[in-house]
PDB file of N, CA and C in Angstrom:
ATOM      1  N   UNK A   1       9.600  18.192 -12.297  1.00  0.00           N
ATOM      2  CA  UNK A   1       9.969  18.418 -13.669  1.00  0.00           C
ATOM      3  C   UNK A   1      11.389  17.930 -13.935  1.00  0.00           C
ATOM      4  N   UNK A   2      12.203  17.674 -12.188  1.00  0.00           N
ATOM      5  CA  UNK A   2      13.695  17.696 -13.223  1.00  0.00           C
ATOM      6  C   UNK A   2      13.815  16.216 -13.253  1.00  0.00           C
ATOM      7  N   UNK A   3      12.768  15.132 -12.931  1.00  0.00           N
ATOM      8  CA  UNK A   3      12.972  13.931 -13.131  1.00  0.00           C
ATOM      9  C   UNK A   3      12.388  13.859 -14.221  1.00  0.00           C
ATOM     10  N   UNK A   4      11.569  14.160 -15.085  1.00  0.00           N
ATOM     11  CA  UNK A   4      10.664  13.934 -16.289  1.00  0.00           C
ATOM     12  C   UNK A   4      11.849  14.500 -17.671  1.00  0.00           C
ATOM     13  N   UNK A   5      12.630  16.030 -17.155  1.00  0.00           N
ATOM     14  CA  UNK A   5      13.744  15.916 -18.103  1.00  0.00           C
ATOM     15  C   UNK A   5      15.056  14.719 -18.378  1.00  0.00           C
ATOM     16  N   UNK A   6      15.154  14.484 -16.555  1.00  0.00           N
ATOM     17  CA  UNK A   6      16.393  13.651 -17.101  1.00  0.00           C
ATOM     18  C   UNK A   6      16.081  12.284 -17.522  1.00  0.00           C
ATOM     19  N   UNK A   7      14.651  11.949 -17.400  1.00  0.00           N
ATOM     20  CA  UNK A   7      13.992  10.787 -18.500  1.00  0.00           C
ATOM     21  C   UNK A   7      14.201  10.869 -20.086  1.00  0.00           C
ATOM     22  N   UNK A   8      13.869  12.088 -20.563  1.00  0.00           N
ATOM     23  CA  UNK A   8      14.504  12.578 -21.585  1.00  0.00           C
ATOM     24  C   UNK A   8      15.393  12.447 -22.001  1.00  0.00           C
ATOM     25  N   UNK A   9      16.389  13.012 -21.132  1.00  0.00           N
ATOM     26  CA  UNK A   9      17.460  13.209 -21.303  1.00  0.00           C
ATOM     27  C   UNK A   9      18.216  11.545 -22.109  1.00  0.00           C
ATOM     28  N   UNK A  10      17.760  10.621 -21.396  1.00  0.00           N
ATOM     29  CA  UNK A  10      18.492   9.229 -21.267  1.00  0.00           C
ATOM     30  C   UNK A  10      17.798   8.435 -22.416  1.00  0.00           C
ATOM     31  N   UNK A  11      16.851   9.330 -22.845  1.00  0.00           N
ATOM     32  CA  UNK A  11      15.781   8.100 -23.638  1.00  0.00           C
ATOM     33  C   UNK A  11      16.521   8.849 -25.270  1.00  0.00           C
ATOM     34  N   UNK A  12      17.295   9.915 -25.342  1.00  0.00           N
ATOM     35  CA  UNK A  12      17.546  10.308 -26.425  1.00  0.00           C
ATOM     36  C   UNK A  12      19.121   9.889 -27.150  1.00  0.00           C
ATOM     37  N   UNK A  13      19.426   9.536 -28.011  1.00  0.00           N
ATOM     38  CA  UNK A  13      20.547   8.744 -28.743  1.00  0.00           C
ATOM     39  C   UNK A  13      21.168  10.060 -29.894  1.00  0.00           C
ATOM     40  N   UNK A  14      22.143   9.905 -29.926  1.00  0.00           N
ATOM     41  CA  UNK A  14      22.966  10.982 -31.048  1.00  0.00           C
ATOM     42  C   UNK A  14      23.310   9.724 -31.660  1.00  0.00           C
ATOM     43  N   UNK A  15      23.437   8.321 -31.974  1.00  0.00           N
ATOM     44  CA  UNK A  15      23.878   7.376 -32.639  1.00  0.00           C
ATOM     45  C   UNK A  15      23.047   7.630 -33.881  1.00  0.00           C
ATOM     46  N   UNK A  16      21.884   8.160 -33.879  1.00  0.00           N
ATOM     47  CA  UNK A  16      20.912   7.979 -34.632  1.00  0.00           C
ATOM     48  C   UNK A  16      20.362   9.620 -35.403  1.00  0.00           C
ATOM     49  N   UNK A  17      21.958  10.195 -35.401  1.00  0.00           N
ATOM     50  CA  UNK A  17      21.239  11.472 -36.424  1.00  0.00           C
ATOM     51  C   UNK A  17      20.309  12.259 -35.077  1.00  0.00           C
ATOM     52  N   UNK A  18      20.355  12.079 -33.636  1.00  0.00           N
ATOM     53  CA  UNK A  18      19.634  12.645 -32.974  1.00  0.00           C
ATOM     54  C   UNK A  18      18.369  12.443 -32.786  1.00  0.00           C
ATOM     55  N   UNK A  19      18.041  11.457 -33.032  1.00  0.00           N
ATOM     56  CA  UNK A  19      16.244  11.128 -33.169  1.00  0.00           C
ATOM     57  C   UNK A  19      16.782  10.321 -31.616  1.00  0.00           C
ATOM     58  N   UNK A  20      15.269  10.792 -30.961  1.00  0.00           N
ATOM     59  CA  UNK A  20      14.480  10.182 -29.672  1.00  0.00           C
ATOM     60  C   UNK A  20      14.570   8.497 -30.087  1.00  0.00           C
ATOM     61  N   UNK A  21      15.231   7.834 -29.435  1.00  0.00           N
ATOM     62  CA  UNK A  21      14.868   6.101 -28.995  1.00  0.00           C
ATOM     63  C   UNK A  21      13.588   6.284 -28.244  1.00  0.00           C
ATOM     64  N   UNK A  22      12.847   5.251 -28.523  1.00  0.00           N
ATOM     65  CA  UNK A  22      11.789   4.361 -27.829  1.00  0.00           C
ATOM     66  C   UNK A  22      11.899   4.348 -26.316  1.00  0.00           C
ATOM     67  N   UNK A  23      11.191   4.686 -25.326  1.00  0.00           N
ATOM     68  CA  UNK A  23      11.668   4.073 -24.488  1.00  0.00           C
ATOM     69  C   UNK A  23      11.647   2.894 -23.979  1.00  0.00           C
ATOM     70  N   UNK A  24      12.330   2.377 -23.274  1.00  0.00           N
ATOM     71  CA  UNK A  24      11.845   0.467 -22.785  1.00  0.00           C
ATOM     72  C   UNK A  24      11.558   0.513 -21.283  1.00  0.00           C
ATOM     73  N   UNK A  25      10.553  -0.315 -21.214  1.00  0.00           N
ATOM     74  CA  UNK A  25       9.773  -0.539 -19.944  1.00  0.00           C
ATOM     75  C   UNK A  25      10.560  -0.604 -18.650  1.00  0.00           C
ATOM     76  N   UNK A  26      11.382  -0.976 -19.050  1.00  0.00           N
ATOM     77  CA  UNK A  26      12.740  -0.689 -17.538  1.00  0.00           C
ATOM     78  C   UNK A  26      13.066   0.736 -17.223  1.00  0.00           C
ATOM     79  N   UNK A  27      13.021   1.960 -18.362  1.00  0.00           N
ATOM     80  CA  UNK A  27      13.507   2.488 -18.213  1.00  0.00           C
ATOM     81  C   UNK A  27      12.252   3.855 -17.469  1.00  0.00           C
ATOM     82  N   UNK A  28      11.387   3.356 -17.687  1.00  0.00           N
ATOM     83  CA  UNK A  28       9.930   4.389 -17.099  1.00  0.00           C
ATOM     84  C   UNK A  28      10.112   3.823 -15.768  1.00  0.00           C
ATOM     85  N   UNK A  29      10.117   4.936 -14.571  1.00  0.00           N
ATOM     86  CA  UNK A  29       9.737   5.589 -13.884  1.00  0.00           C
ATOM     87  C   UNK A  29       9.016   4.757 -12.811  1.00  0.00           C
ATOM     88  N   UNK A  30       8.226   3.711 -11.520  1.00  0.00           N
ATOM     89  CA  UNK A  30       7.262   3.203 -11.215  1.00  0.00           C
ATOM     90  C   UNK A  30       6.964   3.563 -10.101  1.00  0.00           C
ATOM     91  N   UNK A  31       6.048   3.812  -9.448  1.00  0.00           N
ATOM     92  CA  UNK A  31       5.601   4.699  -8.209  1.00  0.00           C
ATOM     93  C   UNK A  31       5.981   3.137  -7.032  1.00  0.00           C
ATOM     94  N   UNK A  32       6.631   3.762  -6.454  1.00  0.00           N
ATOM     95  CA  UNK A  32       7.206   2.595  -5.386  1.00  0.00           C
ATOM     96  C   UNK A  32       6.344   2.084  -4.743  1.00  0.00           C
ATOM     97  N   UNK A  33       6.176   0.628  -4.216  1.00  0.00           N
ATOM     98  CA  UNK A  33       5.013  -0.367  -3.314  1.00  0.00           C
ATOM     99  C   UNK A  33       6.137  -0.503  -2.197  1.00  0.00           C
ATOM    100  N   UNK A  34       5.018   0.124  -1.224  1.00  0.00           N
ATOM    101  CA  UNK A  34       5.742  -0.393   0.145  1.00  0.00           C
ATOM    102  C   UNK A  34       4.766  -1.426   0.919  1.00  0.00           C
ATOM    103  N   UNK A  35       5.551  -2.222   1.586  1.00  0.00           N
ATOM    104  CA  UNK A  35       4.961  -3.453   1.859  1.00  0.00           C
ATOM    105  C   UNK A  35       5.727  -3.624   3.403  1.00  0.00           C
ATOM    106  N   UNK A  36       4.078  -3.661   3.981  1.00  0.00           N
ATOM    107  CA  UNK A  36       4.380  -3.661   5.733  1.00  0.00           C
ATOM    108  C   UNK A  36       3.988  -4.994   6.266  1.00  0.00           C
ATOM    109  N   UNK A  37       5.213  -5.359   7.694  1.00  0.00           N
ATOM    110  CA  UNK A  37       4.695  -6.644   7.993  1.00  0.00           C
ATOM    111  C   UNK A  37       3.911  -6.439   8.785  1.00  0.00           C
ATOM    112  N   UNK A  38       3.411  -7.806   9.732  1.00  0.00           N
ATOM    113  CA  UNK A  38       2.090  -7.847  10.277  1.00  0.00           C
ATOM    114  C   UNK A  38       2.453  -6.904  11.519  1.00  0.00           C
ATOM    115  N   UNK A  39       3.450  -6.834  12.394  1.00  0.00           N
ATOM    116  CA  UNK A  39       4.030  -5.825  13.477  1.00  0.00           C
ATOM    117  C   UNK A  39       3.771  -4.243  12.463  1.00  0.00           C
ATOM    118  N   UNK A  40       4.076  -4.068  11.744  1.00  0.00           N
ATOM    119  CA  UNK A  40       3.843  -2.629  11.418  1.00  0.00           C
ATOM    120  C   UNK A  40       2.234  -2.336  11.218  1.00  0.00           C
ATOM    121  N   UNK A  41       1.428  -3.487  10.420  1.00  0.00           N
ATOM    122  CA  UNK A  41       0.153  -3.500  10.537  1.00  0.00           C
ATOM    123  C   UNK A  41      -0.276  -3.377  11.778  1.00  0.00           C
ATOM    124  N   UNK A  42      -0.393  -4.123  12.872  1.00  0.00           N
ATOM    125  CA  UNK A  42      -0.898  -4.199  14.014  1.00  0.00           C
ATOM    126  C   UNK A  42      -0.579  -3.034  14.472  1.00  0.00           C
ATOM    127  N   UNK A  43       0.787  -1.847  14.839  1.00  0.00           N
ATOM    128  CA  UNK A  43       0.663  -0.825  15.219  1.00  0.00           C
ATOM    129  C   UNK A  43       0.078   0.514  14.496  1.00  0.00           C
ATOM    130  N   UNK A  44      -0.066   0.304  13.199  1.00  0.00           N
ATOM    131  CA  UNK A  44      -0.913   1.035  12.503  1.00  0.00           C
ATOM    132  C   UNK A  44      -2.721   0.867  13.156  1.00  0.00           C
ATOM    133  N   UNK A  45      -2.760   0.569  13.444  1.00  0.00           N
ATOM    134  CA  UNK A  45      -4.154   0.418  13.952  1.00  0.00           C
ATOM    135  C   UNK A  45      -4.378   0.106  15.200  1.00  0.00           C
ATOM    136  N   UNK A  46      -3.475   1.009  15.832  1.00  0.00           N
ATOM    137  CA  UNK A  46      -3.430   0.980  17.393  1.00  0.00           C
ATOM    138  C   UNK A  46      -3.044  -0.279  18.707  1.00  0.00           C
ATOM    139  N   UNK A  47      -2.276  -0.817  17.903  1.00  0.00           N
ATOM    140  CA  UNK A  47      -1.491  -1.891  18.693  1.00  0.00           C
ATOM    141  C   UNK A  47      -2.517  -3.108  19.129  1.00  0.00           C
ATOM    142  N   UNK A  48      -3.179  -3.115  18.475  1.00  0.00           N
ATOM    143  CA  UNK A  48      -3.887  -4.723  17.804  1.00  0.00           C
ATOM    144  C   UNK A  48      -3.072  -5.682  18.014  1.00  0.00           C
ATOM    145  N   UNK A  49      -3.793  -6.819  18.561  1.00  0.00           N
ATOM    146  CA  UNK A  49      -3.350  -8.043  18.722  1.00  0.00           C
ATOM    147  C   UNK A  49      -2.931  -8.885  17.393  1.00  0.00           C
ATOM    148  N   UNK A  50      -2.307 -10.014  17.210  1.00  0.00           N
ATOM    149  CA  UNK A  50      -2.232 -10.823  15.968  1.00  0.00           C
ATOM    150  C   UNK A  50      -3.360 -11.767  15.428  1.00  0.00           C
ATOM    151  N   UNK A  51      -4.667 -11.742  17.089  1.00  0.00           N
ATOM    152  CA  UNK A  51      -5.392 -12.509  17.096  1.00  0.00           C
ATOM    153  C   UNK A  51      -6.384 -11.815  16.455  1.00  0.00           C
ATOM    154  N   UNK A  52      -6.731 -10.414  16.715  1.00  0.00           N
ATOM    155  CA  UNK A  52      -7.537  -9.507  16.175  1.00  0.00           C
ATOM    156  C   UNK A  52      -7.506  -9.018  14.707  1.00  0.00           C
ATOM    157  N   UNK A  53      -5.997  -9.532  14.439  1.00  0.00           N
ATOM    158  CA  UNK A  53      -5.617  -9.347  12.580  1.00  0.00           C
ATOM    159  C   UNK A  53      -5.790 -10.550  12.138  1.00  0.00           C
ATOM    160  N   UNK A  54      -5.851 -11.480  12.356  1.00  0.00           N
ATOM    161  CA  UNK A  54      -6.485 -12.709  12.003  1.00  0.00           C
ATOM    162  C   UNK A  54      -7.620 -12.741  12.258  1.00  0.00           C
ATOM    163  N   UNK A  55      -8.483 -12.151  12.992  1.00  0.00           N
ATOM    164  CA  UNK A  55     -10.110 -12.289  13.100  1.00  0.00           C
ATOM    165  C   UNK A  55     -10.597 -11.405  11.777  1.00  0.00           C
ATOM    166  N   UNK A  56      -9.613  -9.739  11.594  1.00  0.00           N
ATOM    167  CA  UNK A  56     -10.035  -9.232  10.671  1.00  0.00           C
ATOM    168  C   UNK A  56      -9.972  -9.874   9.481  1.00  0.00           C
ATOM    169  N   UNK A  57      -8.856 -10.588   9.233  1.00  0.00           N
ATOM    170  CA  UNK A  57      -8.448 -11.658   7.837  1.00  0.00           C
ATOM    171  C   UNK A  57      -9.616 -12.357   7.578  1.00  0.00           C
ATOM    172  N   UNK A  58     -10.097 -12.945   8.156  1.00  0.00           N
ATOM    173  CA  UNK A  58     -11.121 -13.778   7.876  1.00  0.00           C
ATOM    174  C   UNK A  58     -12.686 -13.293   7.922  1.00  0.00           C
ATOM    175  N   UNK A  59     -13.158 -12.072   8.294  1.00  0.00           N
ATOM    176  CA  UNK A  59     -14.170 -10.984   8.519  1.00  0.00           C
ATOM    177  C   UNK A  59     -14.023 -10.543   6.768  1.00  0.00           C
ATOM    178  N   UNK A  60     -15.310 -11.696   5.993  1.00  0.00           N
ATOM    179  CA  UNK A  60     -15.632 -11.395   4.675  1.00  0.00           C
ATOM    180  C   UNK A  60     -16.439  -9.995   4.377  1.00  0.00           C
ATOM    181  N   UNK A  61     -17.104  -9.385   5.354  1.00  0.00           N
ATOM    182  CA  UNK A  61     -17.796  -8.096   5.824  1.00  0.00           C
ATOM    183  C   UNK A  61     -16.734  -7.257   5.621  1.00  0.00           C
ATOM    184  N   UNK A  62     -16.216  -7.234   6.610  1.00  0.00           N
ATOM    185  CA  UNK A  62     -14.870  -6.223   7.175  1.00  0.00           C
ATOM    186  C   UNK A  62     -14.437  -5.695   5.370  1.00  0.00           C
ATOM    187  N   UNK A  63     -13.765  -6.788   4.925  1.00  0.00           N
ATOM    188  CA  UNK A  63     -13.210  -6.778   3.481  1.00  0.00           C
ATOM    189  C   UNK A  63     -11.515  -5.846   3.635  1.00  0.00           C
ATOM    190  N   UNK A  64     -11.080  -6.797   4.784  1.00  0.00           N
ATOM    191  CA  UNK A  64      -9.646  -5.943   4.979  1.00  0.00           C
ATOM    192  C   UNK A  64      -8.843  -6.624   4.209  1.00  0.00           C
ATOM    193  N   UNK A  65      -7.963  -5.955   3.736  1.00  0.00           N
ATOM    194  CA  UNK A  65      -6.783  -6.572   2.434  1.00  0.00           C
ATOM    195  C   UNK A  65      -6.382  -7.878   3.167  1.00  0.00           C
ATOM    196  N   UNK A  66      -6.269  -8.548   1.656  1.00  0.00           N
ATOM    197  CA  UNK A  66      -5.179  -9.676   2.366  1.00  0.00           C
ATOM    198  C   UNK A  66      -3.716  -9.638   1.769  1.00  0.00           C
ATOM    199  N   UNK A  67      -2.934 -10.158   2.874  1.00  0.00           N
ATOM    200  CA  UNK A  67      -1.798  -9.802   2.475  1.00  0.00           C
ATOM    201  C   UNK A  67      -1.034 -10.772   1.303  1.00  0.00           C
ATOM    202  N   UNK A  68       0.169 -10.619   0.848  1.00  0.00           N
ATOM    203  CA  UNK A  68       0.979 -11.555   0.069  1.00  0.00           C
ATOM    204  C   UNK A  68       1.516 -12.145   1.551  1.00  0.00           C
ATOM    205  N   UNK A  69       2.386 -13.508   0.862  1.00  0.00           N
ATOM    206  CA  UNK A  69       3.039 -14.048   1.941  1.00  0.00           C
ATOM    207  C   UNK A  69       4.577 -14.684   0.857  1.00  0.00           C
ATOM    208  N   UNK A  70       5.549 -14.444   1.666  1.00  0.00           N
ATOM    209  CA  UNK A  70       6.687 -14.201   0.937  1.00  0.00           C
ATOM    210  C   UNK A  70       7.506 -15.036   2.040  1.00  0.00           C
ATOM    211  N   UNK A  71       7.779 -16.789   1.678  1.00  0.00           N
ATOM    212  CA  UNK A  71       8.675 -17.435   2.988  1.00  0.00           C
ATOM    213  C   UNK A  71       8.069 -17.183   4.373  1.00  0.00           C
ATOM    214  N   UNK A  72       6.837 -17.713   4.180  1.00  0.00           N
ATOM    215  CA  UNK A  72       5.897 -17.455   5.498  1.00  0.00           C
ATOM    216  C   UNK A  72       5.484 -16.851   6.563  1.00  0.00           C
ATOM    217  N   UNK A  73       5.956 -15.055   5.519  1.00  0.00           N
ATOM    218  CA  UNK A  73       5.636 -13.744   6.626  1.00  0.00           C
ATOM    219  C   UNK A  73       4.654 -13.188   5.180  1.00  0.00           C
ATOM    220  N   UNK A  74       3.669 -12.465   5.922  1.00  0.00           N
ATOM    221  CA  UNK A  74       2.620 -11.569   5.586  1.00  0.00           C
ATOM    222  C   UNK A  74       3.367 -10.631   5.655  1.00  0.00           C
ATOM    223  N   UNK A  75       2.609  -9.905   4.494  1.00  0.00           N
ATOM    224  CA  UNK A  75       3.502  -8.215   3.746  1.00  0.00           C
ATOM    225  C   UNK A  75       1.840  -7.638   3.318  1.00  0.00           C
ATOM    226  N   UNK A  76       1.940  -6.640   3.443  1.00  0.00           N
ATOM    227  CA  UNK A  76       0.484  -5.631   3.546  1.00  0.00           C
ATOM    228  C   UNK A  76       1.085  -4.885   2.483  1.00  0.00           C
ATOM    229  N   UNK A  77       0.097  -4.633   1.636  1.00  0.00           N
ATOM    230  CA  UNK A  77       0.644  -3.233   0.896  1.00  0.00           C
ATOM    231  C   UNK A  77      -0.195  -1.871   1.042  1.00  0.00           C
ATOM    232  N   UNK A  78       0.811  -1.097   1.553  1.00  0.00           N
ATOM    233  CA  UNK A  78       0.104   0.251   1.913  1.00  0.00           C
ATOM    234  C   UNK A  78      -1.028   0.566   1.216  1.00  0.00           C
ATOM    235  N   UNK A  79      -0.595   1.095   0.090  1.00  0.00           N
ATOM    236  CA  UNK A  79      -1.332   1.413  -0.263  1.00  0.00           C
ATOM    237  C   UNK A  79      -3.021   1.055  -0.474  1.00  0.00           C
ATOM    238  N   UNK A  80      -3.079  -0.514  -0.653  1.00  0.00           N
ATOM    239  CA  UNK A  80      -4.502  -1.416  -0.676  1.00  0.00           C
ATOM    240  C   UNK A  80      -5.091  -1.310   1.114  1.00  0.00           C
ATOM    241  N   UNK A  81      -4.046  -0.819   2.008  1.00  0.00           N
ATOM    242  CA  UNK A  81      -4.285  -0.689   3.386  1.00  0.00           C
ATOM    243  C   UNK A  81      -5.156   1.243   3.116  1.00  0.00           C
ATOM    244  N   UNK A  82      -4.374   1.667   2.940  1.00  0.00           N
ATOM    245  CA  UNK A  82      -5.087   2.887   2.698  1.00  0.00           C
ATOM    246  C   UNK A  82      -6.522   3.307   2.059  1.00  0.00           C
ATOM    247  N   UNK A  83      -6.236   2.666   0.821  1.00  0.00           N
ATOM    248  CA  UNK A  83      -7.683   2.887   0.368  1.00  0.00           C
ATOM    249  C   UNK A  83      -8.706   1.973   0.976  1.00  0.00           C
ATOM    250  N   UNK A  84      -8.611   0.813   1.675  1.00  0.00           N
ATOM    251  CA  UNK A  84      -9.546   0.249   2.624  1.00  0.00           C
ATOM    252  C   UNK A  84     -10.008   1.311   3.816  1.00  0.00           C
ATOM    253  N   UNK A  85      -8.545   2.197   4.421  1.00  0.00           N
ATOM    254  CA  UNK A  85      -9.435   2.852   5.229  1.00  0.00           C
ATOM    255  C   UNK A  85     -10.291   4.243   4.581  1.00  0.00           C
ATOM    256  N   UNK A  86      -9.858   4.671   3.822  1.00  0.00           N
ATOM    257  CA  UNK A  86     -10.707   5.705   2.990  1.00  0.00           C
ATOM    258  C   UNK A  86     -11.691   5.448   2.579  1.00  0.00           C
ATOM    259  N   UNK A  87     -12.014   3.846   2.337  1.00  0.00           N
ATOM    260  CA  UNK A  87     -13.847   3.711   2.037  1.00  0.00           C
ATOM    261  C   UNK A  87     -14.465   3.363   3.924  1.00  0.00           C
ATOM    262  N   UNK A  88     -13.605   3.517   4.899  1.00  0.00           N
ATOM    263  CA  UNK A  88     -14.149   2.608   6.211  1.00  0.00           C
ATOM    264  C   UNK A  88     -14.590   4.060   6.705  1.00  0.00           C
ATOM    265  N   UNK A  89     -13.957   5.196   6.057  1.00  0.00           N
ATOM    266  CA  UNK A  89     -13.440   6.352   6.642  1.00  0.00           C
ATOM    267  C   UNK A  89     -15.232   6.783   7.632  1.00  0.00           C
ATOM    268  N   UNK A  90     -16.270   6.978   6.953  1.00  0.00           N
ATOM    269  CA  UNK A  90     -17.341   6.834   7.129  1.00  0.00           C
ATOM    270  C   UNK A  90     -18.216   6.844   8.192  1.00  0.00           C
ATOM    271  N   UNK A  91     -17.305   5.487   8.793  1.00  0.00           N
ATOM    272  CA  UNK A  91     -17.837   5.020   9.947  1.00  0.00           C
ATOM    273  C   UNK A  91     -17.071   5.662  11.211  1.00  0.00           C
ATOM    274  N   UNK A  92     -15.909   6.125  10.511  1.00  0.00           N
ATOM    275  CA  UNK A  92     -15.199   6.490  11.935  1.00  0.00           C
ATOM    276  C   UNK A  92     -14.958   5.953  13.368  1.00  0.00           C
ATOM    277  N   UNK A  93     -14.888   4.671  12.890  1.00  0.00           N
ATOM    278  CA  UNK A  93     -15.021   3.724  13.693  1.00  0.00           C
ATOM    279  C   UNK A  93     -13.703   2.320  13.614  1.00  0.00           C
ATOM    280  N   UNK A  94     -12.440   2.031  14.076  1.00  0.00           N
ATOM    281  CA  UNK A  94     -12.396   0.459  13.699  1.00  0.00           C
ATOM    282  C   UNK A  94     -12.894  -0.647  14.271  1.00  0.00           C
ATOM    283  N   UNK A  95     -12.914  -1.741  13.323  1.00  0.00           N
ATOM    284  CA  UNK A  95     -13.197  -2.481  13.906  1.00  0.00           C
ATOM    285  C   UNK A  95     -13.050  -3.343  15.449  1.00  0.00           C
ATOM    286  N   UNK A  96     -13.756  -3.630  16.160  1.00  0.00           N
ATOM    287  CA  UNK A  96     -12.801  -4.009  17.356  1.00  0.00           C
ATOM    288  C   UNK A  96     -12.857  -3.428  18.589  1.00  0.00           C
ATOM    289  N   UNK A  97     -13.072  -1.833  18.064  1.00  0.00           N
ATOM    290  CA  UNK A  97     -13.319  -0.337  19.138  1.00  0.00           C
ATOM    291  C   UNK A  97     -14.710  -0.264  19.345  1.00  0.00           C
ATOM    292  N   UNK A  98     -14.989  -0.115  20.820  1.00  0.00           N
ATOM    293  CA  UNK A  98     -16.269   0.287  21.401  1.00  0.00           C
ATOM    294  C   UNK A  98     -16.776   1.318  21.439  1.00  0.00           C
ATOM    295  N   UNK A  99     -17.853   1.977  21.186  1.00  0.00           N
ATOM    296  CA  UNK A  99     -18.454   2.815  20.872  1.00  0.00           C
ATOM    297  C   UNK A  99     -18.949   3.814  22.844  1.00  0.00           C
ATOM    298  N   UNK A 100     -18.000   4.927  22.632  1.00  0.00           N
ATOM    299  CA  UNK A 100     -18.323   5.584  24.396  1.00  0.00           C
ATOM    300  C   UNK A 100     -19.785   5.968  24.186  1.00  0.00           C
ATOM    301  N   UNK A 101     -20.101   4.681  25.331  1.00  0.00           N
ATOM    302  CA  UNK A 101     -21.753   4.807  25.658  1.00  0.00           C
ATOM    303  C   UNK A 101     -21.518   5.926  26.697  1.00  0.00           C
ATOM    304  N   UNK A 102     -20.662   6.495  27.339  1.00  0.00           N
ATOM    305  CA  UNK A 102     -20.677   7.219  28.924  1.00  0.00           C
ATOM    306  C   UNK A 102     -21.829   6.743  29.857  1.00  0.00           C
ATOM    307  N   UNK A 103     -22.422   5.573  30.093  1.00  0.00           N
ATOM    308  CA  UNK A 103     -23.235   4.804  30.937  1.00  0.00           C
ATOM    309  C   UNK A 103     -21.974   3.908  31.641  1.00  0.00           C
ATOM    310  N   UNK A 104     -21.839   4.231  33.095  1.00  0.00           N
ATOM    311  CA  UNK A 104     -20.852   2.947  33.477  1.00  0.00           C
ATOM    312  C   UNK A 104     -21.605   2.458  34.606  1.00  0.00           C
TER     313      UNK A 104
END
């Protein structure tokens, strides 16, 4: 609540007899994008190879995010990483991981 007042607070003008200004699009609030490189990806999912994140990249099935590329590094955005695993959630399974037959 005390960030939603001091939005208020800033969006209001005494120049004007006290009437509320408009606010402008700079001045709202934006839920932050965090953006992971391919080393933070790969240990997010259990220390995966680069070869195995490139197999997933290209695994049209799979349907794992693709990343932006910014001066020729890959950036993941969490969040599109997250909700990929919340629909995978299901399977309880990643890709890649073998399923314990306990037959050796």
């Amino acid at each position: 609540m005390a960030a939603h007042s001091e939005f208020a607070e800033q969006t209001q003008t005494t120049s004007n007899g006290g009437s509320a200004a408009k606010p402008q699009a700079s001045d709202v609030p934006r839920p932050k994008c965090v953006y992971l490189k391919a080393m933070q990806v790969r240990e997010r999912y259990g220390g995966i190879s680069d070869m195995t994140l490139w197999r997933w990249l290209r695994d049209k099935e799979l349907g794992f995010p693709k990343p932006c590329r910014i001066n020729r590094m890959r950036y993941w955005n969490d969040s599109e990483l997250t909700e990929w695993e919340r629909v995978r959630r299901p399977t309880c399974q990643l890709p890649g991981q073998r399923k314990n037959s306990g037959d050796m």
